[in-house]
Protein backbone atom coordinates (compact mmCIF):
# COMPACT_ATOMS: atom_id res chain seq x y z
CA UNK A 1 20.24 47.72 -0.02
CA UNK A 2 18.55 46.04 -2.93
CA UNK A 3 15.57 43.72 -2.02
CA UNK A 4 15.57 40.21 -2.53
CA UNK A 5 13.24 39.22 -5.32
CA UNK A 6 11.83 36.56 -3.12
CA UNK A 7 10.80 38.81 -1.13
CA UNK A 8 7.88 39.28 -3.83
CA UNK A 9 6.59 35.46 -2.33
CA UNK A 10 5.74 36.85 0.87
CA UNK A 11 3.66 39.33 0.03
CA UNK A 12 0.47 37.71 -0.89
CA UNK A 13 1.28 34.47 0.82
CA UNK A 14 -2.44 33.29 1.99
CA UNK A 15 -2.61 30.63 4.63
CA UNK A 16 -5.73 28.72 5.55
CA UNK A 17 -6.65 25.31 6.80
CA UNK A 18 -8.34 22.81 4.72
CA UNK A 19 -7.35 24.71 1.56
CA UNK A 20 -5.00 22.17 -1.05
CA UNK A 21 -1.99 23.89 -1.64
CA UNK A 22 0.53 23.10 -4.19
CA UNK A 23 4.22 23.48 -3.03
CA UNK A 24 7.32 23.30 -4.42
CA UNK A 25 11.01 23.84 -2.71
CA UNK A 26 14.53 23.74 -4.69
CA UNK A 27 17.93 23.10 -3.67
CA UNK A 28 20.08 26.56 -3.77
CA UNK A 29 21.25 26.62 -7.04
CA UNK A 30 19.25 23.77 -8.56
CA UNK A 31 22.13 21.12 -7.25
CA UNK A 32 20.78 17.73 -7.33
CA UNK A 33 20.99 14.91 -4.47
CA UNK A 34 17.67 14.89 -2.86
CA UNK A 35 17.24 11.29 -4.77
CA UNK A 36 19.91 9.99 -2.44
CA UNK A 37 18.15 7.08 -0.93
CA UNK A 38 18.76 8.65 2.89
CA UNK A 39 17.81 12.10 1.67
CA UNK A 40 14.54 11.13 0.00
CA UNK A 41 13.57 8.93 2.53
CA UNK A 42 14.04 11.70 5.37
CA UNK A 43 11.61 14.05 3.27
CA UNK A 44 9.37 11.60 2.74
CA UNK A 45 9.17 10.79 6.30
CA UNK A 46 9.25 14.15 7.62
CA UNK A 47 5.77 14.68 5.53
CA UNK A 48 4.26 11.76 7.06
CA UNK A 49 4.80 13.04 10.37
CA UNK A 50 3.32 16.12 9.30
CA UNK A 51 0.33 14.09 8.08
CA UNK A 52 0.61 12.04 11.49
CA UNK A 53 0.49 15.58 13.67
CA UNK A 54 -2.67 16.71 11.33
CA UNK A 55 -0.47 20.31 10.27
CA UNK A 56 -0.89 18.98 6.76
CA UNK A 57 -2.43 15.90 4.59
CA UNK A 58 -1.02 14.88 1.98
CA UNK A 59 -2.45 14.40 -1.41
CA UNK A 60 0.99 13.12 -3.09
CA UNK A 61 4.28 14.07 -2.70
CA UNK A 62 7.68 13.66 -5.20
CA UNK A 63 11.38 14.13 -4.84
CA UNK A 64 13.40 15.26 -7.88
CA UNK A 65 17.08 15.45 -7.88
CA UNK A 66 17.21 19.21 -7.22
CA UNK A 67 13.60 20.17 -5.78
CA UNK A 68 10.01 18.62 -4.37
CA UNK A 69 6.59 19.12 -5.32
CA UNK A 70 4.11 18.50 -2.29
CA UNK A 71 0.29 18.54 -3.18
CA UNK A 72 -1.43 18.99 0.29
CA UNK A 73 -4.21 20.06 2.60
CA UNK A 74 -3.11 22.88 5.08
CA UNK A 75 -4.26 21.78 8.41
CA UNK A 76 -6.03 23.95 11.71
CA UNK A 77 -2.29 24.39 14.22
CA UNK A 78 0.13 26.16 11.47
CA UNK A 79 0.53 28.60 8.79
CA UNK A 80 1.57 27.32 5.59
CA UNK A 81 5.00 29.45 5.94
CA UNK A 82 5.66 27.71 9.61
CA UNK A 83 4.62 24.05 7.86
CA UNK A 84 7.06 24.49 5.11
CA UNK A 85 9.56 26.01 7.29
CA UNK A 86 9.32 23.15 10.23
CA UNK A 87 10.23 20.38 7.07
CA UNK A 88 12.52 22.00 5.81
CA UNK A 89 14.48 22.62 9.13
CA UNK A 90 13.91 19.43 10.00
CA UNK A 91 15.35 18.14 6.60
CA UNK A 92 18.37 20.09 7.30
CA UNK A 93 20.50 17.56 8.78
CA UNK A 94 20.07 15.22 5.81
CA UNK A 95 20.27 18.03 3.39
CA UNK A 96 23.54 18.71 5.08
CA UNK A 97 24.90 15.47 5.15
CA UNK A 98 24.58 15.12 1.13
CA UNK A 99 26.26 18.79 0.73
CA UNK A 100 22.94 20.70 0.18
CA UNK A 101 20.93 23.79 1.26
CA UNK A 102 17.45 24.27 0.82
CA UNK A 103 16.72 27.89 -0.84
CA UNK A 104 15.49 30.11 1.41
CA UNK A 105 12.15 30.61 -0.01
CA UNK A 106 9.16 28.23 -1.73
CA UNK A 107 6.55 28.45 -3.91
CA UNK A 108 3.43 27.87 -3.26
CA UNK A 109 -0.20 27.78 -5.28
CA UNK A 110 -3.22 27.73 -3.36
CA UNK A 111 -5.72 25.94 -5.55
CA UNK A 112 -8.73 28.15 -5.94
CA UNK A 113 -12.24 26.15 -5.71
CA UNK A 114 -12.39 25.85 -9.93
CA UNK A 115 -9.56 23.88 -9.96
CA UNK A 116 -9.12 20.18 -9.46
CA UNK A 117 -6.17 18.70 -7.49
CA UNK A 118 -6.35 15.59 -9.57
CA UNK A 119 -5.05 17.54 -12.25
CA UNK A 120 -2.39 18.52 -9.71
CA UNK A 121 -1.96 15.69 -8.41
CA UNK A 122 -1.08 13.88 -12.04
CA UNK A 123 1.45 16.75 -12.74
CA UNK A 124 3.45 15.73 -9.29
CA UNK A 125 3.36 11.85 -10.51
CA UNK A 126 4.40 12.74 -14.15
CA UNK A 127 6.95 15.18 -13.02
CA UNK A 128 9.88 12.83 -13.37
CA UNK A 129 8.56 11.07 -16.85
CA UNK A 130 8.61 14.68 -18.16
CA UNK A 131 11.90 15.40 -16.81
CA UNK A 132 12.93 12.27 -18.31
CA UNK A 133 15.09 10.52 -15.18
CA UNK A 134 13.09 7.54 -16.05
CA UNK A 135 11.38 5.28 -19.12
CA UNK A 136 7.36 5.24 -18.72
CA UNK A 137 8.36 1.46 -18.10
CA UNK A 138 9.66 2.16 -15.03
CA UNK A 139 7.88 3.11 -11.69
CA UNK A 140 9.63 6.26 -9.63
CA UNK A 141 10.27 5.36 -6.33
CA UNK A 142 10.09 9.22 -4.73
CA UNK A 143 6.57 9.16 -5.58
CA UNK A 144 4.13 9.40 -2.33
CA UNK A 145 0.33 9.23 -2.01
CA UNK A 146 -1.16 7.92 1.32
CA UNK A 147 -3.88 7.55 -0.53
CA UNK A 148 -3.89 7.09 -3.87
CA UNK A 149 -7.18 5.82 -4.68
CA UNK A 150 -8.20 9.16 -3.84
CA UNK A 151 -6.93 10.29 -7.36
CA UNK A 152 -8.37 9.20 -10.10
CA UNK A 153 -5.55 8.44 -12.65
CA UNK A 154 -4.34 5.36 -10.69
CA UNK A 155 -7.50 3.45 -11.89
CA UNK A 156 -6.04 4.64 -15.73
CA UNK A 157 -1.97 3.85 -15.26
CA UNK A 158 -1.08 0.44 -16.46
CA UNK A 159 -1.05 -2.69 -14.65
CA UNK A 160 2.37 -2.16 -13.05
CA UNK A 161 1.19 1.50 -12.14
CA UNK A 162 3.53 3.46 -14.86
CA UNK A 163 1.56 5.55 -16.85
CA UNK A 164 0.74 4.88 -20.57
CA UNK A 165 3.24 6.58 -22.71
CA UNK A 166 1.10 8.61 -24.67
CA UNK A 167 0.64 10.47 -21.37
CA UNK A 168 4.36 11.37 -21.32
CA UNK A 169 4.38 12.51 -24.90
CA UNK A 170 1.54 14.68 -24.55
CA UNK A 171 2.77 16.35 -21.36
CA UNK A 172 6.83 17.03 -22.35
CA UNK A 173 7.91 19.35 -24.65
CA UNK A 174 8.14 18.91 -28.27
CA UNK A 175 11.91 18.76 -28.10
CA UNK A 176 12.10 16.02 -26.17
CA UNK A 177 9.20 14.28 -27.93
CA UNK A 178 11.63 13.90 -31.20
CA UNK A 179 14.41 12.56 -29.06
CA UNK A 180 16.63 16.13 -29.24
């Protein structure tokens, strides 16, 4: 029987609280719908409660149409596989609802001590400028940070908190810098 290739995820999968970890699900076969209003808003709620019951705190947190980046700190009760697993079983009712699955795995990155989760952080806000679901005139409203002067890129976005464009066209790629 051939072996699932995300089986390969697993097998240096390192859990440990009060490490940041950078975490991103997908929808089984990239479908999007987790920008549904009810969807999103189940997600984001689910990682509050997370936040609430100290298994994780959040650093920020966005919902694309077909996947989720989460930028956290693992906490002491769970594993990062049994945090992940507990929101996205939770989720599955809403999931469900709009026609979607979760896949069955997730990647995760833990950040090692010479890295910054600001940098992180700014790649989970940007992620939907980049994408281009949006102008950099407009805010995204999937975007979560409890705390958000905790990063600091918010004190550099512009006065309606969208970031300045030059941001966007240095972070997307060339192709979609020339309008293609």
């Amino acid at each position: 029987m051939p072996s699932r290739r995300t089986s390969a995820l697993h097998a240096h999968r390192w859990s440990q609280s009060g490490v940041t970890y950078f975490v991103t699900c997908c929808i089984q076969n990239r479908r999007p719908g987790l920008t549904n209003p009810v969807v999103a808003a189940v997600l984001r709620t689910l990682v509050v409660n997370l936040d609430a019951s100290h298994d994780t705190a959040t650093i920020t947190f966005t919902v694309m149409p077909d996947h989720v980046h989460w930028l956290f700190d693992l906490g002491p009760r769970l594993a990062l596989g049994r945090v992940t697993a507990r929101w996205k079983a939770q989720s599955r009712p809403a999931l469900t609802g709009a026609g979607l699955v979760w896949q069955r795995d997730f990647y995760e990155h833990c950040l090692r001590n010479e890295e910054s989760p600001e940098e992180y952080g700014l790649y989970v806000f940007l992620n939907p400028y980049r994408a281009s679901l949006l102008p950099a005139t407009a805010g995204w409203p999937h975007w979560y940070a409890p705390h958000p002067g905790n990063l600091g890129f918010i004190g550099q976005l512009n006065p309606d908190g969208t970031p300045p464009s030059e941001w966007i066209a240095d972070r997307i790629p060339e192709r979609l810098a020339v309008g293609e």
